[in-house]
PDB file of N, CA and C in Angstrom:
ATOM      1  N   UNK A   1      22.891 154.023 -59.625  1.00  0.00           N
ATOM      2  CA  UNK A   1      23.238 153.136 -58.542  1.00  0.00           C
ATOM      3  C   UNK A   1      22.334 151.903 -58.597  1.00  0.00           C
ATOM      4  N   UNK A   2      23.218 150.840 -58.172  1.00  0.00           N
ATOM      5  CA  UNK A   2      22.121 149.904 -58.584  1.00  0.00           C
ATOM      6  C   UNK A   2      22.165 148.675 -56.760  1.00  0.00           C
ATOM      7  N   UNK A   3      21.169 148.142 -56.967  1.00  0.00           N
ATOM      8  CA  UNK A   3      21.068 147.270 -55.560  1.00  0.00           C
ATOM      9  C   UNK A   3      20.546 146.059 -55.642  1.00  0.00           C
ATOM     10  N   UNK A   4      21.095 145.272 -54.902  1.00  0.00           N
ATOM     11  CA  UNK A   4      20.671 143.577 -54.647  1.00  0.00           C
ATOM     12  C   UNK A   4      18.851 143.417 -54.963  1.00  0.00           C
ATOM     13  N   UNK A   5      18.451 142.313 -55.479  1.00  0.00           N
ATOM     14  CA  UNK A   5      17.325 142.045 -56.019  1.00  0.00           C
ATOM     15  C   UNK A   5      17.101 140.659 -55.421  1.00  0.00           C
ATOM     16  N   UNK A   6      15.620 140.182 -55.139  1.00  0.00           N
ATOM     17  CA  UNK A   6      15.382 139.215 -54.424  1.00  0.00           C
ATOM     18  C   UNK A   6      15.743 137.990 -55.723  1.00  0.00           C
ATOM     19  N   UNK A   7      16.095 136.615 -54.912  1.00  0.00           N
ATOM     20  CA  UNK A   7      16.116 135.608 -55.968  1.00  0.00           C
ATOM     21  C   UNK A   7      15.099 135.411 -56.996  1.00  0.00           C
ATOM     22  N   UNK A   8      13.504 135.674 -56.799  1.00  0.00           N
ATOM     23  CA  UNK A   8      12.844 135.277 -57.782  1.00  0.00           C
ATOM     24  C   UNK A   8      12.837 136.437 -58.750  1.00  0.00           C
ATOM     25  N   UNK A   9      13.344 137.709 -58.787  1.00  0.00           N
ATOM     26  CA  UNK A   9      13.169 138.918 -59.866  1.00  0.00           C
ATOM     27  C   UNK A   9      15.153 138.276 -60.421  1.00  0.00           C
ATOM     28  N   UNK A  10      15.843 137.956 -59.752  1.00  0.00           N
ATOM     29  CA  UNK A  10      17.236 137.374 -60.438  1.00  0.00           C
ATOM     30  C   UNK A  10      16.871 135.955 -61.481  1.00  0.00           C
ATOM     31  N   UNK A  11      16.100 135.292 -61.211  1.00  0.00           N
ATOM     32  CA  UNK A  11      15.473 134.601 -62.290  1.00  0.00           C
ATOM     33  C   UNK A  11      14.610 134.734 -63.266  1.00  0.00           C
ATOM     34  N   UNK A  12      14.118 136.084 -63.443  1.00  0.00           N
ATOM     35  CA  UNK A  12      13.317 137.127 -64.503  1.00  0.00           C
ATOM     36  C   UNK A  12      14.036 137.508 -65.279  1.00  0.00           C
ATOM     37  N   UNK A  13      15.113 138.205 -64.404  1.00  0.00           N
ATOM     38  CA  UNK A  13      16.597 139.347 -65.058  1.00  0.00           C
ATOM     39  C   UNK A  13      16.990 137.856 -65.935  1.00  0.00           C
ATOM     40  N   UNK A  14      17.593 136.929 -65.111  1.00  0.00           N
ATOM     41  CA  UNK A  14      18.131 136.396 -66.297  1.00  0.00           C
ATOM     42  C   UNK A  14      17.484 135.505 -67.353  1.00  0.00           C
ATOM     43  N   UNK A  15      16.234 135.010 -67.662  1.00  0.00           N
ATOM     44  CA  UNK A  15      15.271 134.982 -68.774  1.00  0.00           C
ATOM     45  C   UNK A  15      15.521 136.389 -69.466  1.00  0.00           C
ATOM     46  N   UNK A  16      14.999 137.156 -69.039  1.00  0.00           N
ATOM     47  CA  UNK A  16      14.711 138.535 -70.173  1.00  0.00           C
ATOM     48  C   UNK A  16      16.646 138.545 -70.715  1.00  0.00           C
ATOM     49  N   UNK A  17      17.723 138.239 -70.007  1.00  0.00           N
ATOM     50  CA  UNK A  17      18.747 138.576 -71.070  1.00  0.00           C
ATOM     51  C   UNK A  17      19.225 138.064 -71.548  1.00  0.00           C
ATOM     52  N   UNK A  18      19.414 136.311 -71.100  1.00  0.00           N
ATOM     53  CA  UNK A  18      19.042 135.218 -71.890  1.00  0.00           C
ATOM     54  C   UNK A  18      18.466 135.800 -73.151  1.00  0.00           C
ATOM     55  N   UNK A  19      17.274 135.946 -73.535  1.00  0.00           N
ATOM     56  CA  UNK A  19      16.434 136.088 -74.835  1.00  0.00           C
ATOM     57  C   UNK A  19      16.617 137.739 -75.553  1.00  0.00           C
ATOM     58  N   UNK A  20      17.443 138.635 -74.581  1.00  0.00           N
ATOM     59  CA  UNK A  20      17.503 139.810 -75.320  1.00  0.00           C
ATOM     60  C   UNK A  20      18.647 140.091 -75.386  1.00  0.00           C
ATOM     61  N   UNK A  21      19.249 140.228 -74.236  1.00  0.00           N
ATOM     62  CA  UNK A  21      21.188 140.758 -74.383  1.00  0.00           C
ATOM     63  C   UNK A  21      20.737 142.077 -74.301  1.00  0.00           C
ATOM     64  N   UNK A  22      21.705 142.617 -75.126  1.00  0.00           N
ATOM     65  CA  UNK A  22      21.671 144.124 -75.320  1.00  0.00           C
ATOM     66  C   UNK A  22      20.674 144.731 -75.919  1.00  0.00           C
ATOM     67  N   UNK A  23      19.697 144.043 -76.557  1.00  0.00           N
ATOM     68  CA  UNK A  23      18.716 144.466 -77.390  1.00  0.00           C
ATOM     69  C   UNK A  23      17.434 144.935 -76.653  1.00  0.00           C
ATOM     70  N   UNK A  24      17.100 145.671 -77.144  1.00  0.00           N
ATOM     71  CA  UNK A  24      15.537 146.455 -76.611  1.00  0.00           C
ATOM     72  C   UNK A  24      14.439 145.584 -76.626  1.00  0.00           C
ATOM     73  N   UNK A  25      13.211 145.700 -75.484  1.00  0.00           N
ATOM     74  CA  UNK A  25      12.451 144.529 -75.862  1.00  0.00           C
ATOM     75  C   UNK A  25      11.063 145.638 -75.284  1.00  0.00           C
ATOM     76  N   UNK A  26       9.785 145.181 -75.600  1.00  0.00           N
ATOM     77  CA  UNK A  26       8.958 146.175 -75.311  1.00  0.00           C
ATOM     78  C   UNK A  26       8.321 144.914 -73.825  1.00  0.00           C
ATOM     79  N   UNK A  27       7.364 145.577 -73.282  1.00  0.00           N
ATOM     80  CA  UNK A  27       6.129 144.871 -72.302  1.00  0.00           C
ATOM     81  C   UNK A  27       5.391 143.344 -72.924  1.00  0.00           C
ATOM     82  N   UNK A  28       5.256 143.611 -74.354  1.00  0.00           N
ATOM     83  CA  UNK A  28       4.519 142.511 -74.914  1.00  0.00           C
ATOM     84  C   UNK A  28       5.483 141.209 -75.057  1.00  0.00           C
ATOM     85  N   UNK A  29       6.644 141.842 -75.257  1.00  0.00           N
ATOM     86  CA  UNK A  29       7.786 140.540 -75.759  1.00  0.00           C
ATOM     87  C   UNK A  29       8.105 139.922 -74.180  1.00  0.00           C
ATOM     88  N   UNK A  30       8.376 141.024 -73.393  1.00  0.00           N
ATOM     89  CA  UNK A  30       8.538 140.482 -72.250  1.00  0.00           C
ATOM     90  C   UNK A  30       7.434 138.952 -71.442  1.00  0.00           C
ATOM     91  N   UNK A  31       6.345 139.998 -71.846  1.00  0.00           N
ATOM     92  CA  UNK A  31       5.342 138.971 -71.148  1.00  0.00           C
ATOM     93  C   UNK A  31       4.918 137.090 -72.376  1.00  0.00           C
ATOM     94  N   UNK A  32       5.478 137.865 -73.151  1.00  0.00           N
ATOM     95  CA  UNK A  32       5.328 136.389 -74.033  1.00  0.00           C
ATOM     96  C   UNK A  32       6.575 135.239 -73.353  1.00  0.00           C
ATOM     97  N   UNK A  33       7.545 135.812 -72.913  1.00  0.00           N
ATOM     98  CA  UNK A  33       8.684 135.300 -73.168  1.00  0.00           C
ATOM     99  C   UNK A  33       8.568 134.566 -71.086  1.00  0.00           C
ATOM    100  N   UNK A  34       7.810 135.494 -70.137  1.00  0.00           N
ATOM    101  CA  UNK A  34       7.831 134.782 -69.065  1.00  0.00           C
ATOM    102  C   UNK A  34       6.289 134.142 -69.046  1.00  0.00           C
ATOM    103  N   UNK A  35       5.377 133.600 -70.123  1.00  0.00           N
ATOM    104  CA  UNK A  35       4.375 133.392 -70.234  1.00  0.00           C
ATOM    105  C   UNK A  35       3.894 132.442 -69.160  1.00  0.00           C
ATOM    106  N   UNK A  36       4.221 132.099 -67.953  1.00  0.00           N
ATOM    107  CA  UNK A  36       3.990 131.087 -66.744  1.00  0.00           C
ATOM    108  C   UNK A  36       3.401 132.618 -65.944  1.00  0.00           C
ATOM    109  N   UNK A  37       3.899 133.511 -65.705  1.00  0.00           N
ATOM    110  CA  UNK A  37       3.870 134.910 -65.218  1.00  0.00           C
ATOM    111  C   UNK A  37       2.370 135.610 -65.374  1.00  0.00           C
ATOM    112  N   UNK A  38       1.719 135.517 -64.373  1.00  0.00           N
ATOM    113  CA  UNK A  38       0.549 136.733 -64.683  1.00  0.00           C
ATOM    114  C   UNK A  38       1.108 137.422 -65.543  1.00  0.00           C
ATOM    115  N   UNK A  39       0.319 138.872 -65.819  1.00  0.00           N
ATOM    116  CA  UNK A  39       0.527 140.072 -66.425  1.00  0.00           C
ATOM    117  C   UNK A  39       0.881 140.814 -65.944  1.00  0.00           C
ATOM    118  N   UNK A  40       0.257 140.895 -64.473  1.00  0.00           N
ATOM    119  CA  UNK A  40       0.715 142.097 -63.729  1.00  0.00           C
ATOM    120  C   UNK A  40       2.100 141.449 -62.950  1.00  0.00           C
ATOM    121  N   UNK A  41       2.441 140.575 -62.971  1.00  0.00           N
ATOM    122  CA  UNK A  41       3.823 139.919 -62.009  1.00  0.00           C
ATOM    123  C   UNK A  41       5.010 140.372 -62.974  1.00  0.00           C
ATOM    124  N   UNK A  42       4.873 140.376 -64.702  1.00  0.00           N
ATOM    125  CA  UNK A  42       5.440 140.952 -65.255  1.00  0.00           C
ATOM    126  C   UNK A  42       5.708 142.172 -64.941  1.00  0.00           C
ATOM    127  N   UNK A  43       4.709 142.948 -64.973  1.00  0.00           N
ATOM    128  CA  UNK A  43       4.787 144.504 -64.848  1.00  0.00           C
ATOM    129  C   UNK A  43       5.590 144.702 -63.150  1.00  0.00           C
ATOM    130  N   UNK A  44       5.125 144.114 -62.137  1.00  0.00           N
ATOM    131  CA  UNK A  44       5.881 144.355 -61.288  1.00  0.00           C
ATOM    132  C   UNK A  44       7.411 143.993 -61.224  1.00  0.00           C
ATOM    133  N   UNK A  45       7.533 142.943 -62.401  1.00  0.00           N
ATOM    134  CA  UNK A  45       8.781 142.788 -62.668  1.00  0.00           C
ATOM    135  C   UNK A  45       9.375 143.640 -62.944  1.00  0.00           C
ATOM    136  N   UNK A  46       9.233 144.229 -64.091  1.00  0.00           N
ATOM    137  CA  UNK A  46       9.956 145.419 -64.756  1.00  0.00           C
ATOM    138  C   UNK A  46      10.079 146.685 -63.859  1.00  0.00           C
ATOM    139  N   UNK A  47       9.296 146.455 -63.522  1.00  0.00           N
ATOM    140  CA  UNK A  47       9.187 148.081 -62.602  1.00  0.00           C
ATOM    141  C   UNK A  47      10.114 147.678 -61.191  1.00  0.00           C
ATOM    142  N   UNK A  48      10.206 146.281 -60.366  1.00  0.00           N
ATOM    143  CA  UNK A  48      11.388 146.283 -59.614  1.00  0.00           C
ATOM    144  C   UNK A  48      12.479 145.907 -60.321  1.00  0.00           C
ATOM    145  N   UNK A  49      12.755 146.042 -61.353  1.00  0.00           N
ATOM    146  CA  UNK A  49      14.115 145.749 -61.748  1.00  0.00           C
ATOM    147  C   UNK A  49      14.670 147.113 -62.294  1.00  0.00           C
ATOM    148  N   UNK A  50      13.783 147.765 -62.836  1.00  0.00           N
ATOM    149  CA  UNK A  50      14.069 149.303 -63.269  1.00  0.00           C
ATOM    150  C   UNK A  50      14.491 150.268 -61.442  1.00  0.00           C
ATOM    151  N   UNK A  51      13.645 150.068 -60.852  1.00  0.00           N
ATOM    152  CA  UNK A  51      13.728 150.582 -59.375  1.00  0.00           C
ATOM    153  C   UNK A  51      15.505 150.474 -58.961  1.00  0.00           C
ATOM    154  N   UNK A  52      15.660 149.313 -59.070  1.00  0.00           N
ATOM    155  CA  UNK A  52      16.896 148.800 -58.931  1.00  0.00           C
ATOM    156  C   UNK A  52      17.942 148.691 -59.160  1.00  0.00           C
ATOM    157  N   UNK A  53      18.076 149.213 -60.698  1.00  0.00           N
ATOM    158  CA  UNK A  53      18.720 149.978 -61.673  1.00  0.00           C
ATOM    159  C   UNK A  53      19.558 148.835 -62.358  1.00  0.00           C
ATOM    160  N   UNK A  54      18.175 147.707 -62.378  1.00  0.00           N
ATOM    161  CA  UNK A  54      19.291 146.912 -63.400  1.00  0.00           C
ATOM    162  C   UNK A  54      18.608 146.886 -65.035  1.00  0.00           C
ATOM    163  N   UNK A  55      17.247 147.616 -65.291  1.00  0.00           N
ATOM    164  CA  UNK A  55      16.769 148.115 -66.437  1.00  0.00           C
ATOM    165  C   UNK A  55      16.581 149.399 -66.379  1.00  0.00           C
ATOM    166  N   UNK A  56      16.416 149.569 -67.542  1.00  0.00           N
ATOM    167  CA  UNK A  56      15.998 151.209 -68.157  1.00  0.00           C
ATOM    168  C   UNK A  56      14.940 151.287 -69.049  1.00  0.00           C
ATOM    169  N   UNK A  57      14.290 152.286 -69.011  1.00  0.00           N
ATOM    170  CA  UNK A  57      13.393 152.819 -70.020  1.00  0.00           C
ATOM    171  C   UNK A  57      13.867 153.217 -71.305  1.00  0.00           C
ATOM    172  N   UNK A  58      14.292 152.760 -72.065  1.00  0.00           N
ATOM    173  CA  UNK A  58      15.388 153.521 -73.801  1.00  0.00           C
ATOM    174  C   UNK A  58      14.243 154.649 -74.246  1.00  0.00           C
ATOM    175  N   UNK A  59      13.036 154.516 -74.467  1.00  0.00           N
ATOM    176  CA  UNK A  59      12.086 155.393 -75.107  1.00  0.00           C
ATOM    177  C   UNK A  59      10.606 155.111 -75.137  1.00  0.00           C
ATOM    178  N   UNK A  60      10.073 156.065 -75.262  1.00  0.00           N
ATOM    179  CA  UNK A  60       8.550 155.671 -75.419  1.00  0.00           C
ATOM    180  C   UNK A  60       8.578 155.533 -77.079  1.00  0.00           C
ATOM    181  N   UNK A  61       7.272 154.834 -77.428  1.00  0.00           N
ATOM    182  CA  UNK A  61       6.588 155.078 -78.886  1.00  0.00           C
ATOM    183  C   UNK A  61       6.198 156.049 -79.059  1.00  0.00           C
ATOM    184  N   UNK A  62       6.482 156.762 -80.248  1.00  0.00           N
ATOM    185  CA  UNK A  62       5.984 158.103 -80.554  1.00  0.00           C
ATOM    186  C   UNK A  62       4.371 157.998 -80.717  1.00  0.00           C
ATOM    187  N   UNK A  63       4.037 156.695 -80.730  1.00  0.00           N
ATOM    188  CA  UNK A  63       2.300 156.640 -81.291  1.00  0.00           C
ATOM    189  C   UNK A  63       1.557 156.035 -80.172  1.00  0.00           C
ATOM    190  N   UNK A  64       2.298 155.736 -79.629  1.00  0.00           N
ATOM    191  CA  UNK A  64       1.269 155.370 -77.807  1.00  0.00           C
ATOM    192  C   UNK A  64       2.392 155.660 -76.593  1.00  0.00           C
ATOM    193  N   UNK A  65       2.089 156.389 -76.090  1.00  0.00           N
ATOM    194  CA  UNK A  65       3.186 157.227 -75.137  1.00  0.00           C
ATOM    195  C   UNK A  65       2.841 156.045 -73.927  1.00  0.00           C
ATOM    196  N   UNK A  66       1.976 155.007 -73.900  1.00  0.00           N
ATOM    197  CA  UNK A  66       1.719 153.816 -73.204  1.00  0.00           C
ATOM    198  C   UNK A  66       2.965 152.769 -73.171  1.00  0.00           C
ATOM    199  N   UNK A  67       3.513 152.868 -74.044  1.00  0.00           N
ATOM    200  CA  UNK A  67       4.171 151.607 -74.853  1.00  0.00           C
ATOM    201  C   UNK A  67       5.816 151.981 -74.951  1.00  0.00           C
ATOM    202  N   UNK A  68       6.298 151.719 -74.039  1.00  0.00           N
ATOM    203  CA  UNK A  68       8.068 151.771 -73.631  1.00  0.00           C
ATOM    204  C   UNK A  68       8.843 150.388 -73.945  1.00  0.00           C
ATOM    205  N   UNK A  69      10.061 151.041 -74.557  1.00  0.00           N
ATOM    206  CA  UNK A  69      11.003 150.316 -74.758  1.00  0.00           C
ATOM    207  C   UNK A  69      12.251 150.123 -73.803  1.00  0.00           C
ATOM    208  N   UNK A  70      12.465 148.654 -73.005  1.00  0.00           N
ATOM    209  CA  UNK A  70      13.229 148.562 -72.123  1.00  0.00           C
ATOM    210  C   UNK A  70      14.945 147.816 -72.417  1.00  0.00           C
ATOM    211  N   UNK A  71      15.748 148.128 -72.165  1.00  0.00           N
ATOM    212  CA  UNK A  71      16.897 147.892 -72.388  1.00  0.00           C
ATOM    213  C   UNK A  71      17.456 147.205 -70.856  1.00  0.00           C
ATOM    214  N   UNK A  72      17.739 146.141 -70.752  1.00  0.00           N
ATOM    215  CA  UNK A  72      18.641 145.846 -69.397  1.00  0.00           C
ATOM    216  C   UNK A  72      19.778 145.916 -69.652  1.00  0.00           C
ATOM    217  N   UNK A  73      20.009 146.401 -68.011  1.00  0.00           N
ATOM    218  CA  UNK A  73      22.126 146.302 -68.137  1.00  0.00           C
ATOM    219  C   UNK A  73      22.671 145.610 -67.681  1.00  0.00           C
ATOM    220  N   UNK A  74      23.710 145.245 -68.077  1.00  0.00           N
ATOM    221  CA  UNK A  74      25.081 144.305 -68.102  1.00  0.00           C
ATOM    222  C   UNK A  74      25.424 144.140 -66.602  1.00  0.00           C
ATOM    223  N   UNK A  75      25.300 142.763 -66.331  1.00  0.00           N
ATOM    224  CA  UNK A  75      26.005 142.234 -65.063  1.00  0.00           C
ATOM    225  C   UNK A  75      26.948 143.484 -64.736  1.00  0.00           C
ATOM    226  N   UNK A  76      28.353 143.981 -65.712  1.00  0.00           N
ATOM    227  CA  UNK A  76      28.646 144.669 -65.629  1.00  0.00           C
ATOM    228  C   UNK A  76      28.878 146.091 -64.865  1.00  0.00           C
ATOM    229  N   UNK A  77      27.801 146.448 -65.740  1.00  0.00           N
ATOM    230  CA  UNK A  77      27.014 147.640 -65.306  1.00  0.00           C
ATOM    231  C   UNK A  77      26.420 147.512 -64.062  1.00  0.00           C
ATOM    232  N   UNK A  78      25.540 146.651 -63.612  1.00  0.00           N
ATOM    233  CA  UNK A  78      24.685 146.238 -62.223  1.00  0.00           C
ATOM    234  C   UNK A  78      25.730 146.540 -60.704  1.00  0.00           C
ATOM    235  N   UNK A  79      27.005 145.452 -61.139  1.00  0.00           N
ATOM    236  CA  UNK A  79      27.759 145.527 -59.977  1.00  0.00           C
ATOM    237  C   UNK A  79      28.886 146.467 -60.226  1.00  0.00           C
ATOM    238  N   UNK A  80      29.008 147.371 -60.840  1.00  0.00           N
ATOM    239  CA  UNK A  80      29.629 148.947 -60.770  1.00  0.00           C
ATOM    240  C   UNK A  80      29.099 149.185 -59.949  1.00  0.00           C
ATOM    241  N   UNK A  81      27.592 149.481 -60.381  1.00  0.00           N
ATOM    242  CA  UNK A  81      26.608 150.345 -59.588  1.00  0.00           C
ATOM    243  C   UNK A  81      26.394 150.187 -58.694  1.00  0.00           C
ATOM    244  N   UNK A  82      26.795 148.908 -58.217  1.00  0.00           N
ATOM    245  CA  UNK A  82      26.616 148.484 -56.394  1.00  0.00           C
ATOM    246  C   UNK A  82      28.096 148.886 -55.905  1.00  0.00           C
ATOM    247  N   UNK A  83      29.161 149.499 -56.301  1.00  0.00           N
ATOM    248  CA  UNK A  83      30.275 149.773 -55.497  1.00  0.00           C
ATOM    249  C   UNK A  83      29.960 150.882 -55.550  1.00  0.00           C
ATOM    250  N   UNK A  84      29.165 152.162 -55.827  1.00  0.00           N
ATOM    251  CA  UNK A  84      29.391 153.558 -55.927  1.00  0.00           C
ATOM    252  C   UNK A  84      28.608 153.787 -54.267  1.00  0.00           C
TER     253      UNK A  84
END
């Protein structure tokens, strides 16, 4: 299920899919890519947009269980999830 997001995390969402689409991106790419962004404004990024269910976690690294790979979903997908 997914739910409405404040305007400034809707201008995150769309940078990160702008530059990724469907493709997986880790914490580091992220934060290069909103580089105006603290570090931690990133991280609270991801983590309210995952909350929200418009990202996902795809997997951890098998070699630093620190280090997750995030996948966002499709406009698509987002406003399904807001009619259920």
């Amino acid at each position: 299920m997914s739910q409405p997001i404040p305007k400034w995390l809707q201008e995150r969402y769309a940078l990160l899919l702008k530059e990724f689409g469907d493709r997986e991106f880790t914490f580091g790419l992220a934060r290069k890519l909103l580089k105006k962004d603290q570090e931690k404004i990133v991280s609270i990024s991801l983590s309210k947009l995952k909350k929200a269910g418009w990202l996902e976690i795809i997997r951890l690294d098998p070699n630093d269980s620190r280090k997750r790979y995030y996948k966002l979903k499709t406009l698509n997908e987002i406003f399904k999830g807001m009619n259920q």
